[in-house]
C-alpha atoms as a PDB file:
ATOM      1  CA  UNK A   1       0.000   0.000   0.000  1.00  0.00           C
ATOM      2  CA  UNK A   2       1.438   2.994  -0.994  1.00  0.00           C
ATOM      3  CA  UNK A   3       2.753   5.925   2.146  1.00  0.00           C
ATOM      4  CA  UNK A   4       2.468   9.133   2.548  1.00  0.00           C
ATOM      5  CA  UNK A   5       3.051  11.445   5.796  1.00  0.00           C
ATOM      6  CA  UNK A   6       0.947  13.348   8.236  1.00  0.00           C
ATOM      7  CA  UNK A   7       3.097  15.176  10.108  1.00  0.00           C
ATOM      8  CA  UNK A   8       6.103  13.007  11.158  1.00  0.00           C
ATOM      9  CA  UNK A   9       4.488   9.769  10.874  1.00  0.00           C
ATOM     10  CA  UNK A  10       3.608   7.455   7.723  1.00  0.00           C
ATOM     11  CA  UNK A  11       0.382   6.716   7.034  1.00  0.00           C
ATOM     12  CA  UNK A  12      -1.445   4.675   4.290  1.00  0.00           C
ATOM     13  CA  UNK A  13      -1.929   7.581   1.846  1.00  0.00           C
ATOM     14  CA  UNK A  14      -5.674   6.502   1.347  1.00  0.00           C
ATOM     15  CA  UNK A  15      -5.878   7.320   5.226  1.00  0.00           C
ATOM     16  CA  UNK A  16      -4.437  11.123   4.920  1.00  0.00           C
ATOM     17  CA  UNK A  17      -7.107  13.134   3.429  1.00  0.00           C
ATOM     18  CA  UNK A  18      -9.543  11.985   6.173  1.00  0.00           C
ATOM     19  CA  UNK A  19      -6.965  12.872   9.208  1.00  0.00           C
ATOM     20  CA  UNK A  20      -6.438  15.972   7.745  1.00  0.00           C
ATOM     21  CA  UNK A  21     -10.218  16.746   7.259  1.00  0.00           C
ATOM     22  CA  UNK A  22     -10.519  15.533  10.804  1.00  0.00           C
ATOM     23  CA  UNK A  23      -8.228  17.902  11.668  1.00  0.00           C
ATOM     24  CA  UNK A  24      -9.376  20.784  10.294  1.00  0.00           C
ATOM     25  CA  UNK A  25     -13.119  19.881  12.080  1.00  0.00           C
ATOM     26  CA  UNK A  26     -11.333  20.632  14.479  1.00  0.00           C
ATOM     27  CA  UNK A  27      -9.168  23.577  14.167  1.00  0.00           C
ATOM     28  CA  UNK A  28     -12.641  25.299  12.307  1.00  0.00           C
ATOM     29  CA  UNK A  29     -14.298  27.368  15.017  1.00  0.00           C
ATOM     30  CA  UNK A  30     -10.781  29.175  15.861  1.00  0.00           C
ATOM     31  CA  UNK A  31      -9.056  29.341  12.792  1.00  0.00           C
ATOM     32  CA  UNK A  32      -9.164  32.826  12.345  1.00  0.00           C
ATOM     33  CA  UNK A  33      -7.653  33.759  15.813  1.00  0.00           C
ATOM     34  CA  UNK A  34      -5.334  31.116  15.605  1.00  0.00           C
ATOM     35  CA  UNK A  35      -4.144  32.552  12.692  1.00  0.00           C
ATOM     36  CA  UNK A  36      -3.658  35.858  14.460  1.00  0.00           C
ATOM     37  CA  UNK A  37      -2.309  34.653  17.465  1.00  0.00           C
ATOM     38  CA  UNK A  38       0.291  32.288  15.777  1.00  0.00           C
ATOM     39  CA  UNK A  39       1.684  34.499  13.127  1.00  0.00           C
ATOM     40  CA  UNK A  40       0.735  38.059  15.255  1.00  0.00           C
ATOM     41  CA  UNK A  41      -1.121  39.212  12.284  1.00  0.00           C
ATOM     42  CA  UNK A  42       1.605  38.387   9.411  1.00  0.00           C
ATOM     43  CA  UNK A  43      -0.200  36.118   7.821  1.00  0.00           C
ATOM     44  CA  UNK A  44      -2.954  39.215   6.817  1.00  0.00           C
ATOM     45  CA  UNK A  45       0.443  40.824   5.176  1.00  0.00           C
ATOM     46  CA  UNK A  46       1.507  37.851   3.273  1.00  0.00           C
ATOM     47  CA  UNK A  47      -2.084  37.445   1.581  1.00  0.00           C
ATOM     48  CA  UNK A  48      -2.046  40.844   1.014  1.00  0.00           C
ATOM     49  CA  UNK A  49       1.615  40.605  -0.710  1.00  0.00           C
ATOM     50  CA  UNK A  50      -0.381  37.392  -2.384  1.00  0.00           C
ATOM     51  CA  UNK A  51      -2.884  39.473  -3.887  1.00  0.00           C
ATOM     52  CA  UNK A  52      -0.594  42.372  -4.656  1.00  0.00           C
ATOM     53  CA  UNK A  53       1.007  39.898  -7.414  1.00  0.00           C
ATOM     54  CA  UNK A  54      -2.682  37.879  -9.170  1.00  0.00           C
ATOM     55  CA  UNK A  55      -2.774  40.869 -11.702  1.00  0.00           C
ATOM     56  CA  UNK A  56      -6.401  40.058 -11.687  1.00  0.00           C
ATOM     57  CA  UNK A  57      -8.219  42.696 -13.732  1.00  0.00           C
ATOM     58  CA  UNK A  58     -12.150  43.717 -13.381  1.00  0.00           C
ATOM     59  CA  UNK A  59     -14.262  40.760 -15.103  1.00  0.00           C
ATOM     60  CA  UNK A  60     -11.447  38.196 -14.861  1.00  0.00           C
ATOM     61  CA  UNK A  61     -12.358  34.902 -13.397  1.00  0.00           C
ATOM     62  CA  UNK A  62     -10.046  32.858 -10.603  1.00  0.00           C
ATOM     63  CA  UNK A  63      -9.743  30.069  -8.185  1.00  0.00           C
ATOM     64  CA  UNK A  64      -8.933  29.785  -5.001  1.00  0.00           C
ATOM     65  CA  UNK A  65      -8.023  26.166  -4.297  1.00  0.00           C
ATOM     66  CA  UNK A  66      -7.928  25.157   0.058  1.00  0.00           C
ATOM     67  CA  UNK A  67      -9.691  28.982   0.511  1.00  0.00           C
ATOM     68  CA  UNK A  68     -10.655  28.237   4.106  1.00  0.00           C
ATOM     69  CA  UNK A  69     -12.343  31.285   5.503  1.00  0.00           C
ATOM     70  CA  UNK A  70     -11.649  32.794   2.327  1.00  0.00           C
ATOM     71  CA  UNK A  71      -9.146  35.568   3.000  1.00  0.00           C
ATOM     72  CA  UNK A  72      -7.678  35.007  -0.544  1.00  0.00           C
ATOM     73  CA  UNK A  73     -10.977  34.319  -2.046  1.00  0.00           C
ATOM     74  CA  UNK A  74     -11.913  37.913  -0.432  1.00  0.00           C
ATOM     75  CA  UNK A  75      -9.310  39.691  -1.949  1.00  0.00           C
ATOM     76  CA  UNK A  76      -9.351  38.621  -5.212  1.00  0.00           C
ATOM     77  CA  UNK A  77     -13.059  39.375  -5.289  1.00  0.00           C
ATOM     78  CA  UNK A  78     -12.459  42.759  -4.733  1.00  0.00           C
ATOM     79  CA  UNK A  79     -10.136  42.886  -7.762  1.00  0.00           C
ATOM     80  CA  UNK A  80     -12.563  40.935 -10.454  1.00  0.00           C
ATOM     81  CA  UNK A  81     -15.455  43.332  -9.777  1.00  0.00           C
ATOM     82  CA  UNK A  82     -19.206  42.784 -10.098  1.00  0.00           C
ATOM     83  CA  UNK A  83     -18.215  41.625 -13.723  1.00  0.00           C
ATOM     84  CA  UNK A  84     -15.984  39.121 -12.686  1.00  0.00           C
ATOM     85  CA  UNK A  85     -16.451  35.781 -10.984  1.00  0.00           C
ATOM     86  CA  UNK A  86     -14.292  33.781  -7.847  1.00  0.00           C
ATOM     87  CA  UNK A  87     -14.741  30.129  -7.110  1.00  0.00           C
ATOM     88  CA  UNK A  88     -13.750  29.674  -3.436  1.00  0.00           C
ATOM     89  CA  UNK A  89     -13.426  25.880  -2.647  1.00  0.00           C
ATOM     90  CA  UNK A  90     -12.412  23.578   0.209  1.00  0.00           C
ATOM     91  CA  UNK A  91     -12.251  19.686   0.564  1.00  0.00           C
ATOM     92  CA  UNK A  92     -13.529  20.307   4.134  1.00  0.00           C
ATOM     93  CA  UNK A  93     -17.000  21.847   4.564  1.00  0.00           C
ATOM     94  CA  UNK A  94     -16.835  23.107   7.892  1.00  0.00           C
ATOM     95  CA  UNK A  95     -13.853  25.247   6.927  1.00  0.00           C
ATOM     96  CA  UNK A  96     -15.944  26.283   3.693  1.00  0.00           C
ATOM     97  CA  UNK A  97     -19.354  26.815   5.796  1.00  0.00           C
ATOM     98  CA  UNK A  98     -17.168  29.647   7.639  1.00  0.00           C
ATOM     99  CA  UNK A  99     -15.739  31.394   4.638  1.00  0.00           C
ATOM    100  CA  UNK A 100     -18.847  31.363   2.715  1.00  0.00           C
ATOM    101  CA  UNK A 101     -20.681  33.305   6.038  1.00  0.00           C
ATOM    102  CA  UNK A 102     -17.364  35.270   6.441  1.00  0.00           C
ATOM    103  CA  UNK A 103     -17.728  36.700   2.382  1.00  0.00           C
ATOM    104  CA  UNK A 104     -21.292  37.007   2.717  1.00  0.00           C
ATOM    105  CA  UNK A 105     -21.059  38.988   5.883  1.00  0.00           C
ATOM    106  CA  UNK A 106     -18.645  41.055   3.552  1.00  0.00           C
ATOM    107  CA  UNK A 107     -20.790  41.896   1.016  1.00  0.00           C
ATOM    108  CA  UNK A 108     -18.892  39.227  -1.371  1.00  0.00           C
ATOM    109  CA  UNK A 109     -21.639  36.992  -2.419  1.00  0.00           C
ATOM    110  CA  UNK A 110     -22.576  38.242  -6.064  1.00  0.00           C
ATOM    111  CA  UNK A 111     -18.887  37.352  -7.726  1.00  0.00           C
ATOM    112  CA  UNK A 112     -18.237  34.510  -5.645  1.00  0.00           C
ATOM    113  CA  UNK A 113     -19.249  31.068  -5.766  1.00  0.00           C
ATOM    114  CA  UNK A 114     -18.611  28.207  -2.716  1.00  0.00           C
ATOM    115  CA  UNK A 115     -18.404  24.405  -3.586  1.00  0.00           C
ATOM    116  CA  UNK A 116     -16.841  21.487  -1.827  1.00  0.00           C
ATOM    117  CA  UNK A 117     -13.544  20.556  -3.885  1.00  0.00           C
ATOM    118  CA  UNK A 118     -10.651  18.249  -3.769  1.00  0.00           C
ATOM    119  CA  UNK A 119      -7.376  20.005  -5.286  1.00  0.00           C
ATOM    120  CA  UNK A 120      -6.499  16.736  -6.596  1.00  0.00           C
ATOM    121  CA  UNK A 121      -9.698  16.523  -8.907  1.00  0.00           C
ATOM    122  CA  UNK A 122     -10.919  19.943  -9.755  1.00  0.00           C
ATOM    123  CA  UNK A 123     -14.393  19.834 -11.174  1.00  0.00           C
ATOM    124  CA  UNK A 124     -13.336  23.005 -13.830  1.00  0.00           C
ATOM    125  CA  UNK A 125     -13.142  22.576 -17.583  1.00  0.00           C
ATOM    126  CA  UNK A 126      -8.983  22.981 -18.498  1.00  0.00           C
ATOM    127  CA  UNK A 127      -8.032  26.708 -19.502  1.00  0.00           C
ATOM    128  CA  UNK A 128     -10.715  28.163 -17.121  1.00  0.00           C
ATOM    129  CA  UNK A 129      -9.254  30.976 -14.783  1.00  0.00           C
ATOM    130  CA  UNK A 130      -6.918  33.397 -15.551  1.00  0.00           C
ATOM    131  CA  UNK A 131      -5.697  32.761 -11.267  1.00  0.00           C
ATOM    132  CA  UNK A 132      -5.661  29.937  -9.412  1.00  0.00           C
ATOM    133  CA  UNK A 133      -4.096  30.382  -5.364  1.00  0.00           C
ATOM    134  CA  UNK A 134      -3.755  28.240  -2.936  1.00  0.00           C
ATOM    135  CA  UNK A 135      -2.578  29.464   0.807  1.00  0.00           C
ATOM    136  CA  UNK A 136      -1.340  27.304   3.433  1.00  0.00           C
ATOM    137  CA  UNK A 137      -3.129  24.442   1.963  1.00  0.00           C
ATOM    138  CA  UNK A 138      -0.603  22.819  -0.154  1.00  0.00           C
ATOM    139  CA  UNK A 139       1.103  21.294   2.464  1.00  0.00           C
ATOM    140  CA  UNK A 140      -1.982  19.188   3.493  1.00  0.00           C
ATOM    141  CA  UNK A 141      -2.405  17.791   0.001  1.00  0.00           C
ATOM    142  CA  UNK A 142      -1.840  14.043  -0.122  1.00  0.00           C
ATOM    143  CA  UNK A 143      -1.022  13.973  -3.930  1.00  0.00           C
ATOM    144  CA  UNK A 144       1.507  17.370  -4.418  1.00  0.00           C
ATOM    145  CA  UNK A 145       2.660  16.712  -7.600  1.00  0.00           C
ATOM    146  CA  UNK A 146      -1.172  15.662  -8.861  1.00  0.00           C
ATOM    147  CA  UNK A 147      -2.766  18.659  -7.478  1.00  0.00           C
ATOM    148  CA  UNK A 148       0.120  21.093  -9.390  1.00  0.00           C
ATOM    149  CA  UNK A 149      -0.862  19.955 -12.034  1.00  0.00           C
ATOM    150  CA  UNK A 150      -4.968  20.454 -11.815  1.00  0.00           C
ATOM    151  CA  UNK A 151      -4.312  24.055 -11.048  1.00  0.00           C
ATOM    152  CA  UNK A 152      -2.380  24.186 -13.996  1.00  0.00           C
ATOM    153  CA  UNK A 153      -4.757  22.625 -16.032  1.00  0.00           C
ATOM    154  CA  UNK A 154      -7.495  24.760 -15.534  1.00  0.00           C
ATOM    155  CA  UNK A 155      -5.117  28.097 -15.905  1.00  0.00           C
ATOM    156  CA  UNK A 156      -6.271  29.500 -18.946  1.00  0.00           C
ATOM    157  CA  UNK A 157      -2.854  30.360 -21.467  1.00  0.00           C
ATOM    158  CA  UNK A 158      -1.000  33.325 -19.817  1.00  0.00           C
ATOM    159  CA  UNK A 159      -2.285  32.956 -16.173  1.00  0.00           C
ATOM    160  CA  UNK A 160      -0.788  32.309 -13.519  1.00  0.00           C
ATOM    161  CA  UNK A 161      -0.343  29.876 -10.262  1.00  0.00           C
ATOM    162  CA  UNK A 162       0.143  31.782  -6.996  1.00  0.00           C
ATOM    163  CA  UNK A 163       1.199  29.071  -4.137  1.00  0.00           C
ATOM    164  CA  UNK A 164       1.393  30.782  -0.802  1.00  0.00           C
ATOM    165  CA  UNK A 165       2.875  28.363   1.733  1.00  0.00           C
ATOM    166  CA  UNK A 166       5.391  27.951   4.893  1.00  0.00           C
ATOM    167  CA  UNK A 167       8.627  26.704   4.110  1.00  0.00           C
ATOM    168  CA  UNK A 168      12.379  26.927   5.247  1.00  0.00           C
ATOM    169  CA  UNK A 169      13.916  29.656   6.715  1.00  0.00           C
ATOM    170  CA  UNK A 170      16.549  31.067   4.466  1.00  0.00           C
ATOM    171  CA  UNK A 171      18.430  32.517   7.824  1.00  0.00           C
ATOM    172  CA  UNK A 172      20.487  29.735   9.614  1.00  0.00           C
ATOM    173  CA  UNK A 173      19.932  32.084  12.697  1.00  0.00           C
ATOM    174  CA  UNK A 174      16.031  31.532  12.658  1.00  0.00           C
ATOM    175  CA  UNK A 175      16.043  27.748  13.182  1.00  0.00           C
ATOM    176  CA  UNK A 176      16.564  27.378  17.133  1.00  0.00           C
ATOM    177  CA  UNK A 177      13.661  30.132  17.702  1.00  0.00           C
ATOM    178  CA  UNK A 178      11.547  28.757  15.068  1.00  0.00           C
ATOM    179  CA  UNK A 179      11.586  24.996  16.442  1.00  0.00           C
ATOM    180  CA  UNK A 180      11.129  26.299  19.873  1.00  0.00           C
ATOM    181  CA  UNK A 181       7.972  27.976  18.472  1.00  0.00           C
ATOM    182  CA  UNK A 182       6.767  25.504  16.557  1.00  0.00           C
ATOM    183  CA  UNK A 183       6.817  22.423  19.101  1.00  0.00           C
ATOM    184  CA  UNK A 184       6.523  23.918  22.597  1.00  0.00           C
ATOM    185  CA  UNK A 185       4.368  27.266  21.921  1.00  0.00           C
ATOM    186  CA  UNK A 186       2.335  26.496  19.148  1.00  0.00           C
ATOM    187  CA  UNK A 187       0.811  23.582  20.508  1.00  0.00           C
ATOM    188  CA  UNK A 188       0.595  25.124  24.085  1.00  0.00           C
ATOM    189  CA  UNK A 189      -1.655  27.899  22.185  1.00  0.00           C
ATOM    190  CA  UNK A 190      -3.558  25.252  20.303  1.00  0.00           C
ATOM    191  CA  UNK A 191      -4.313  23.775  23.851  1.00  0.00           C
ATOM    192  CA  UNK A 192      -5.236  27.034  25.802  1.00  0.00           C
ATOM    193  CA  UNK A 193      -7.013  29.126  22.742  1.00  0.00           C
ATOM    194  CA  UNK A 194      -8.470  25.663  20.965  1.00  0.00           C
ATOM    195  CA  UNK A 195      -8.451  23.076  23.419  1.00  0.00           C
ATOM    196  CA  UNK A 196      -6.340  20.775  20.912  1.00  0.00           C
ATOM    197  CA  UNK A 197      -2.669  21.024  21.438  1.00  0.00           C
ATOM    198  CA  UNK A 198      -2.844  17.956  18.602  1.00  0.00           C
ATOM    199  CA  UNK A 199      -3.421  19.125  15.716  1.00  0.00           C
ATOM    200  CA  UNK A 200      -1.707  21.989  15.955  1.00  0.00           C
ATOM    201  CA  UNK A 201       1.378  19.680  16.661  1.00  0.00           C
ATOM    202  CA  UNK A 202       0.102  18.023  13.962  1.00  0.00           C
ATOM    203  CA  UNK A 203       0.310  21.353  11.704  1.00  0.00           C
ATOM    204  CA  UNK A 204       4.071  22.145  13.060  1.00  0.00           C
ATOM    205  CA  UNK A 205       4.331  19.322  11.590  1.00  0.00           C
ATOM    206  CA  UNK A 206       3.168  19.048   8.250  1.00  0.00           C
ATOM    207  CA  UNK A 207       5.336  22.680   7.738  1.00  0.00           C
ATOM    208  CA  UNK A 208       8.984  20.796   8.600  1.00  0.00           C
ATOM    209  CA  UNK A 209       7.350  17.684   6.185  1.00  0.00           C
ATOM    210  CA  UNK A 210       7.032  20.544   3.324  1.00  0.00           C
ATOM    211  CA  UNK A 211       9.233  20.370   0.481  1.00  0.00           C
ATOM    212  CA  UNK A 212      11.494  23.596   0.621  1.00  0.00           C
ATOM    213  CA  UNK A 213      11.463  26.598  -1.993  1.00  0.00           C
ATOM    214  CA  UNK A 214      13.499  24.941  -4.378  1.00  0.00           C
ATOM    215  CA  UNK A 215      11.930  21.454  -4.640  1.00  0.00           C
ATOM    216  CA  UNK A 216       8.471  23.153  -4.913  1.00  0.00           C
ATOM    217  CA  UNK A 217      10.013  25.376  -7.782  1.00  0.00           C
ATOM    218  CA  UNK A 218      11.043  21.906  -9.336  1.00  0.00           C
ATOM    219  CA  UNK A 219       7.040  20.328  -9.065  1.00  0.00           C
ATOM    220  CA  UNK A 220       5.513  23.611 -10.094  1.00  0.00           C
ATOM    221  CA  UNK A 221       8.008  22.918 -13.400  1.00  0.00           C
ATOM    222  CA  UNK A 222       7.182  19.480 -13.487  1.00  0.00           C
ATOM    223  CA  UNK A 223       3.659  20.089 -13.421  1.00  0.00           C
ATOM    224  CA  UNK A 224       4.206  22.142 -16.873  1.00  0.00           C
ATOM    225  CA  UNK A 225       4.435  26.068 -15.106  1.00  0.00           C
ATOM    226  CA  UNK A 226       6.758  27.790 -16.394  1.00  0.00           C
ATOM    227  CA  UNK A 227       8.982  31.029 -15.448  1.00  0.00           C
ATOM    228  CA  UNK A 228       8.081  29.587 -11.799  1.00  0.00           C
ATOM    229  CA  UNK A 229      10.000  31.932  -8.983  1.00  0.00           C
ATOM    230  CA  UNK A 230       9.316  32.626  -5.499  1.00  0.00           C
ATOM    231  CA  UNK A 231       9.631  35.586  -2.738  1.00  0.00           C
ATOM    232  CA  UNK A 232      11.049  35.000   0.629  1.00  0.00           C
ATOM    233  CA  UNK A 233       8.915  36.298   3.111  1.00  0.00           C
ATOM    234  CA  UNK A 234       9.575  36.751   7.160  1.00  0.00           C
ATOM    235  CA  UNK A 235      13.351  35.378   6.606  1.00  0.00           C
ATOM    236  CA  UNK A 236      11.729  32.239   4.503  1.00  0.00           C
ATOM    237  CA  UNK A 237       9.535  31.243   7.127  1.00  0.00           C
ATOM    238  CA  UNK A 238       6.829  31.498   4.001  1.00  0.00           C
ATOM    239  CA  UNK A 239       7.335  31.414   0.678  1.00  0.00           C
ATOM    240  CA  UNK A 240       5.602  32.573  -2.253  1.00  0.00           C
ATOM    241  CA  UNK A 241       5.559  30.645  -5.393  1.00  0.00           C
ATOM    242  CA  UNK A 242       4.685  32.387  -9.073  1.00  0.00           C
ATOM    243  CA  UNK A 243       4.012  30.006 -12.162  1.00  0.00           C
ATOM    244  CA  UNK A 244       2.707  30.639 -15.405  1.00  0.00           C
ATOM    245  CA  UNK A 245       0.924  28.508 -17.974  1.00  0.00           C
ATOM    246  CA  UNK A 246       1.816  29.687 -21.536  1.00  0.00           C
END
């Protein structure tokens, strides 16, 4: 049976998508603070430097693939107009059920559309969307390599793959403070915020079990983007990956 990992231990990979969405049942109700709380409101710049890079004009269509609460989904909205459309999709519905009240509550409901999706199978024609993101959702992907290349496929010619994602810290001097961080205080928060120091162990994790900037430059390229690059942000820490499908 073929492997995969969740976090630091190997699993059957026909198990992982079901821990993860078990996970993410979890982590649901508190997402959004957690994400404050653990990055101390970072993670609002990197989406922002995210969506500073879609060139996404009014009436353009685009994807945003593991959208969660839909802060990408949100922003890219915004850009597309009342003429333009945004599919915001998750493979777990709780997380989705959130974003969808989240844009709604924004005023974001005419140009966007919520389904259920896995990133894996995409249910989009090929050449649909001139941007497709995913953020902090990658990593969480059973099947990297297959999911690269359904965002890819459904990129119409000239647009572009934005992959927003933690990675390795380019600064030798970061790694101590970041392990200490990651496995001692992000799992105490998980526990006193979330009640579940688990899976946010679990999501320490997954980011060490991430390939680094370069290897994900390499599957973006495999899975036919080209001109892929990325931007360092917060010392490496995350990383954001540009591809294009021409």
């Amino acid at each position: 049976m073929e492997q995969t990992h969740f976090g630091f231990e190997t699993v059957p990979a026909a198990e992982k998508a079901g821990r993860v969405r078990a996970v993410f049942d979890s982590v649901a109700a508190n997402y959004d603070l957690m994400n404050d709380l653990m990055s101390g409101g970072l993670h609002r710049l990197w989406k922002r430097f995210a969506l500073g890079r879609t060139a996404l004009r009014p009436g353009d269509l685009a994807l945003d693939v593991a959208g969660g609460t839909g802060d990408l989904s949100a922003g890219m909205a915004r850009q597309v107009g009342a003429a333009g459309l945004v599919c915001h999709t998750d493979v777990n519905r709780e997380m989705l059920d959130i974003g969808r009240r989240r844009l709604v509550d924004a005023g974001l409901f005419a140009n966007v559309r919520t389904l259920q999706a896995n990133a894996e199978h995409l249910p989009f024609a090929n050449s649909s969307f001139h941007c497709v993101t995913i953020g902090f959702g990658l990593r969480n992907v059973t099947d990297k390599p297959a999911a690269l290349r359904e965002m890819a496929r459904v990129l119409k010619p000239g647009g572009r793959l934005l992959v927003l994602e933690f990675s390795k810290p380019a600064v030798k001097l970061i790694e101590p403070f970041y392990d200490l961080y990651s496995f001692r205080i992000l799992p105490w928060l998980g526990e006193v915020v979330a009640h579940d120091a688990a899976s946010y162990r679990y999501l320490a994790e997954s980011i060490r079990m991430h390939p680094d900037q370069d290897t994900l430059r390499g599957l973006m390229e495999g899975a036919g983007l080209e001109d892929v690059r990325y931007h360092n942000l917060s010392g490496g820490i995350v990383a954001l990956h540009v591809g294009f499908r021409y």
